[in-house]
Protein backbone atom coordinates (compact mmCIF):
# COMPACT_ATOMS: atom_id res chain seq x y z
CA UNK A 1 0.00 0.00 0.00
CA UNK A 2 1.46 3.41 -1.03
CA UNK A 3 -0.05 6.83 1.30
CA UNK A 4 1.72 9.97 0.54
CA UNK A 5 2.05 11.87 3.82
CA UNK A 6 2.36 15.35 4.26
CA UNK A 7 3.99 17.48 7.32
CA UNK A 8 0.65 17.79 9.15
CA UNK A 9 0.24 13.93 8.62
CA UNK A 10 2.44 11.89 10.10
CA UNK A 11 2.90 8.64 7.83
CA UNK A 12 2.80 6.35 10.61
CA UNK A 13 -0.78 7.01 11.93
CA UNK A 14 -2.76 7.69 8.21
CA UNK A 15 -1.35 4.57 7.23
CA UNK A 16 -3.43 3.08 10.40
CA UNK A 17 -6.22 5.25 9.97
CA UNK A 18 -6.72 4.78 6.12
CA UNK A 19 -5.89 0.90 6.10
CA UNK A 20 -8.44 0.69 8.54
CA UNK A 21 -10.64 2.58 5.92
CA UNK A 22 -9.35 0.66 3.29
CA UNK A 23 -10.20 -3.07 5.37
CA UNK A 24 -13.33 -2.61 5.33
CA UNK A 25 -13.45 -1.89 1.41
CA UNK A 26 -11.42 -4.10 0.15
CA UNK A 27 -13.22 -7.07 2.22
CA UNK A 28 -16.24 -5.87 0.96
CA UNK A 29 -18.01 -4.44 4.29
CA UNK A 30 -19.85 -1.58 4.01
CA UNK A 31 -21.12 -0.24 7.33
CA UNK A 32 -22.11 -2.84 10.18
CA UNK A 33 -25.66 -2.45 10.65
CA UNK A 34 -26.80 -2.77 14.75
CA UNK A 35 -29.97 -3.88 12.86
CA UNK A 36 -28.52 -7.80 12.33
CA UNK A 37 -30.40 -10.85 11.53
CA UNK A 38 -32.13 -12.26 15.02
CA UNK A 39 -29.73 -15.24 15.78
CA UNK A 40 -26.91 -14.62 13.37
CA UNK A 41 -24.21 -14.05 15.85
CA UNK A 42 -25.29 -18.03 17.08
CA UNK A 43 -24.81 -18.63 12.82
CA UNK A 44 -21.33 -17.50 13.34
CA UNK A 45 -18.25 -19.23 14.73
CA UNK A 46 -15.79 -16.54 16.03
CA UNK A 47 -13.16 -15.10 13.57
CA UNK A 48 -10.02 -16.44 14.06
CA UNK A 49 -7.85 -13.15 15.07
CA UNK A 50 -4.82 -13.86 12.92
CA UNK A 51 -2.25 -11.44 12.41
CA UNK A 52 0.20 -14.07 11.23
CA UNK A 53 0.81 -17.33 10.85
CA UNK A 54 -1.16 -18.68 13.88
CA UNK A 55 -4.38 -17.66 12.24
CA UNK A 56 -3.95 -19.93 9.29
CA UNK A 57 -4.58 -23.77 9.25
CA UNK A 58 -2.65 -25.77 7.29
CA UNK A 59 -5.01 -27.54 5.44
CA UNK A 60 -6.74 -24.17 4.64
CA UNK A 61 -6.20 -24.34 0.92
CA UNK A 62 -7.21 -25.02 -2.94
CA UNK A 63 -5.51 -26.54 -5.36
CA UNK A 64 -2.35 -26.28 -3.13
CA UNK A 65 -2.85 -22.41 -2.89
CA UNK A 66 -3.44 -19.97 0.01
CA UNK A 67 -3.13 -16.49 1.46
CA UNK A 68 0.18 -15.73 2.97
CA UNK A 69 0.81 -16.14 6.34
CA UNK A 70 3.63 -13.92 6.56
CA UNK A 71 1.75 -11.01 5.04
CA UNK A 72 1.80 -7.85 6.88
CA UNK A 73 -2.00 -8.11 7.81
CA UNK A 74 -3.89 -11.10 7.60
CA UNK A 75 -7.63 -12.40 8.90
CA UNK A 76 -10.41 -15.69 9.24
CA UNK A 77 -13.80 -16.01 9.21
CA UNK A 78 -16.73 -18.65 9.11
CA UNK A 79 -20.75 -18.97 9.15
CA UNK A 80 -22.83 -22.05 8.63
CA UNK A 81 -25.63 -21.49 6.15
CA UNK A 82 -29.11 -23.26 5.95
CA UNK A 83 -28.68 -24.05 2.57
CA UNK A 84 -27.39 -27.09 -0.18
CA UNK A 85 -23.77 -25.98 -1.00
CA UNK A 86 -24.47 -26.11 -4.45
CA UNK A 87 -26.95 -23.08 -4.03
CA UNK A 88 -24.27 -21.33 -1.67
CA UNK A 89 -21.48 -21.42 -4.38
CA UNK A 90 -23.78 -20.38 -7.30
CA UNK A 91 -24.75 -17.13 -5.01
CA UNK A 92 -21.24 -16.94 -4.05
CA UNK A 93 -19.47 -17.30 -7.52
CA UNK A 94 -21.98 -15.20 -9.79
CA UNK A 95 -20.13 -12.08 -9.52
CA UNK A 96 -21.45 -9.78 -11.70
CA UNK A 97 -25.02 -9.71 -9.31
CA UNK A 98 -22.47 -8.93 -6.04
CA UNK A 99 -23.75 -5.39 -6.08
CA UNK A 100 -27.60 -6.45 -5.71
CA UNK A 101 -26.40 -7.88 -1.82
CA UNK A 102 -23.58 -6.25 -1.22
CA UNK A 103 -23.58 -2.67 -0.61
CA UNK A 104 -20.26 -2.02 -0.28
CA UNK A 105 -19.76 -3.00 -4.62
CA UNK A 106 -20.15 -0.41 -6.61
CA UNK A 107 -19.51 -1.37 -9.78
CA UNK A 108 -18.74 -4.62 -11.01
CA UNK A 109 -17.98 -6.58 -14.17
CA UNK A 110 -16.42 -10.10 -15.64
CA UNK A 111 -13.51 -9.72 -17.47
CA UNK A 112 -13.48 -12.79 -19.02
CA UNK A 113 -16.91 -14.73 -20.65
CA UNK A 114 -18.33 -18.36 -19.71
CA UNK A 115 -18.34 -20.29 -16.51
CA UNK A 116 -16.61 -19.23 -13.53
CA UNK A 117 -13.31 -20.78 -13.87
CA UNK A 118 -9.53 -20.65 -13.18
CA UNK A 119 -8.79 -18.13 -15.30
CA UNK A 120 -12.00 -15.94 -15.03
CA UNK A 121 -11.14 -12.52 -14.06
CA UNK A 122 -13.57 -9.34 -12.75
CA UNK A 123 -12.94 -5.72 -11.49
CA UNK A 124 -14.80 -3.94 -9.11
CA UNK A 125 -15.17 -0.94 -7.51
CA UNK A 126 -15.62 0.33 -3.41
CA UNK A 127 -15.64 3.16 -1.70
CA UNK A 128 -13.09 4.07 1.26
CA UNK A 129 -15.12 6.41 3.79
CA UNK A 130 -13.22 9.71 4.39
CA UNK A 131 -11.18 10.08 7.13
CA UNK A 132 -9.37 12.71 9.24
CA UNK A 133 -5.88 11.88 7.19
CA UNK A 134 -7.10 11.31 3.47
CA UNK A 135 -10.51 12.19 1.55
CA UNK A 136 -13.27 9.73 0.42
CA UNK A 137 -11.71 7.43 -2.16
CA UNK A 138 -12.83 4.79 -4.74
CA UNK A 139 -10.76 1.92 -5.06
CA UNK A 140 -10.65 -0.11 -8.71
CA UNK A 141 -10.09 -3.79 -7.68
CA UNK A 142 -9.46 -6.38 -10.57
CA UNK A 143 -9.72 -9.88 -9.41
CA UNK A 144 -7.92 -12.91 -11.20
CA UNK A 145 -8.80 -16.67 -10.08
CA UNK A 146 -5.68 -19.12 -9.01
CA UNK A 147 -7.64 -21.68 -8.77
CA UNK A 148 -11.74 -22.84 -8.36
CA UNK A 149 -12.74 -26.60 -7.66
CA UNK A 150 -16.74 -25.99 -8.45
CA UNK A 151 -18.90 -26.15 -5.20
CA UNK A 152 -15.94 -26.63 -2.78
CA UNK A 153 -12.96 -23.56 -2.87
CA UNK A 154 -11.54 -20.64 -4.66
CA UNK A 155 -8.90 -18.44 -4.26
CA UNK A 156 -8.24 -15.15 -6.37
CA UNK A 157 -5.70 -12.06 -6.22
CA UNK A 158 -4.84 -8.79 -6.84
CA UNK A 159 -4.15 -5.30 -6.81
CA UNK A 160 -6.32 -2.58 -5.82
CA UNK A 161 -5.66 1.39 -6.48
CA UNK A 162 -7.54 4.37 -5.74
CA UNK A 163 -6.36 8.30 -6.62
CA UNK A 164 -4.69 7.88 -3.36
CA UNK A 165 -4.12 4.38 -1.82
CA UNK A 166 -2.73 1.32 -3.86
CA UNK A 167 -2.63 -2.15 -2.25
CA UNK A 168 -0.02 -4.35 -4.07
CA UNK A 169 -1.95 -7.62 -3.57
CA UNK A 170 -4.27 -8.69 -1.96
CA UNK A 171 -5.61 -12.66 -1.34
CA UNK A 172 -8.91 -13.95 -1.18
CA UNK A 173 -9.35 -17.89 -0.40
CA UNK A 174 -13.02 -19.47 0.39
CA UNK A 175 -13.53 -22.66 1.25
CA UNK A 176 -17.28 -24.59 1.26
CA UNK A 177 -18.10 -27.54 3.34
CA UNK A 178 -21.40 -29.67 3.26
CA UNK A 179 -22.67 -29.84 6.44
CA UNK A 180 -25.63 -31.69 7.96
CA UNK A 181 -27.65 -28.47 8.32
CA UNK A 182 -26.39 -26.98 4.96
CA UNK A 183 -22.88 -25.12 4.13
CA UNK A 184 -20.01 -24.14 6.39
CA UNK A 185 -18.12 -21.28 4.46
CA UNK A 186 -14.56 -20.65 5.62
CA UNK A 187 -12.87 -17.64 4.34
CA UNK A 188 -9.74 -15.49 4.88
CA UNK A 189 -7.78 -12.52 3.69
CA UNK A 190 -4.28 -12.07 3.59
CA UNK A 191 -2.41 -8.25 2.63
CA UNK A 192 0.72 -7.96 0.84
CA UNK A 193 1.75 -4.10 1.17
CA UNK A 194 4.65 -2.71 2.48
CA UNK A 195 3.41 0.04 4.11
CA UNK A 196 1.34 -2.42 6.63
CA UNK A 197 4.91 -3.43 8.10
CA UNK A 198 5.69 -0.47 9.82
CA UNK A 199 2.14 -1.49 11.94
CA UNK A 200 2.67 -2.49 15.72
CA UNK A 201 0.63 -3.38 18.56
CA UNK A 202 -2.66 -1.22 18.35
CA UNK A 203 -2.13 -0.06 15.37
CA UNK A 204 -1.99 -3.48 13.95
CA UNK A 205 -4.38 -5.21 15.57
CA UNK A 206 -6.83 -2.16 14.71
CA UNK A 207 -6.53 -3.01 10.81
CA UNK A 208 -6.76 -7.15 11.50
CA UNK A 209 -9.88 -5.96 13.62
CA UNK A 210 -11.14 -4.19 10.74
CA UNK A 211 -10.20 -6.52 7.94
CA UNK A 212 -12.16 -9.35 10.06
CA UNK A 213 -15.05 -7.63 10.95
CA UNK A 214 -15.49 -7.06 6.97
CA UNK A 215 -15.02 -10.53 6.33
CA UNK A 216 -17.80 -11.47 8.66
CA UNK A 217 -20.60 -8.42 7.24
CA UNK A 218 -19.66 -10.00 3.93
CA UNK A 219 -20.36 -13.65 5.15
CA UNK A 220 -23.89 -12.58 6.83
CA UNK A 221 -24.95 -10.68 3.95
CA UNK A 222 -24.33 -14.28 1.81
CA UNK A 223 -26.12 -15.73 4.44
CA UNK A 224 -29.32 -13.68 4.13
CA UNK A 225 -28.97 -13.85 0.31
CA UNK A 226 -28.92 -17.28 0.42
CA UNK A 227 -31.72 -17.88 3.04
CA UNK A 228 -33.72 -15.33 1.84
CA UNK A 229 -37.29 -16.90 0.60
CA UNK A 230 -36.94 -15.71 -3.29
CA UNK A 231 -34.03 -18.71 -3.09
């Protein structure tokens, strides 16, 4: 991630301010509603709080592929879904309708034609909230899949920029398990940015908070697209 600082803005503390901003963009979160689902938080098991390589299982992959565990920031979630995992991954998977659930997608589009596959690719766009340190901010996220095994896992990459923040990469992997009530989605987030290094302590934790607590809006608003009676 690149921030230009200024005298007045000491690099240190926009970088922590506007990655927080920027976590809950780029993992899709919008604004946490107090007006949740009755029962969800039961749904959910906790986040793993992973700000390194204890936060990853091992066998957390597809196709031999995962985030990085030595990335400067990185994050877990899960929810079980009352649903067939077929119907689950064909929510999940059909990009191009994100922006009918998901608030926080602007604009979206497939780069590629056909079924979802390993080499499909799709950019997006999201908005960064304003801050005290940097101005509102769209960021332009294009999306390439490493790898898809249909109805179980995918994983895809990439960059995202904005007029004033760029993330280098960023890695998405989700992983879908049949379970006797339905689907158990697993998901997690790793950051590759440089910037995100010079994070400690509060400051770092602060951005893994925020990074998970977007993974988990993004999970519950699957959740009630899924369950939701039109499905």
């Amino acid at each position: 991630m690149r921030i230009s600082a200024s005298p007045r803005r000491p690099a240190k503390k926009a970088a922590a301010t506007v990655a927080a901003a920027v976590a809950l963009a780029i993992a899709l979160s919008g604004c946490a509603s107090d007006d949740s689902e009755p029962g969800a938080q039961d749904a959910r098991t906790p986040a793993a709080s992973a700000t390194g390589a204890a936060g990853q299982a091992q066998d957390d992959r597809c196709g031999g592929r995962s985030t990085d565990p030595g990335a400067a920031v990185t994050r877990s979630a899960d929810i079980d879904i009352d649903a067939p995992v077929e119907q689950v991954w064909d929510v999940h998977t059909d990009v191009v309708k994100w922006k009918e659930w998901q608030d926080a997608v602007l604009t979206i589009e497939r780069l590629d034609s056909g079924a979802f596959s390993s080499t499909s690719r799709f950019r997006w766009t999201t908005p960064v909230p304003a801050s005290e340190f940097a101005p509102a901010d769209t960021l332009t996220i294009t999306s390439g899949v490493k790898h898809v095994e249909s109805g179980r896992c995918v994983i895809w990459e990439g960059p995202a920029k904005g007029k004033a923040i760029t993330i280098d990469k960023g890695t998405h992997l989700w992983i879908f398990t049949k379970t006797d009530k339905g689907t158990h989605v697993h998901t997690q987030d790793s950051w590759d940015a440089p910037l995100l290094d010079s994070l400690q302590g509060a400051d770092r934790d602060a951005v893994a908070d925020m990074l998970g607590g977007g993974l988990e809006v993004w999970l519950q608003a699957l959740k009630a697209e899924v369950e939701a009676p039109a499905n």
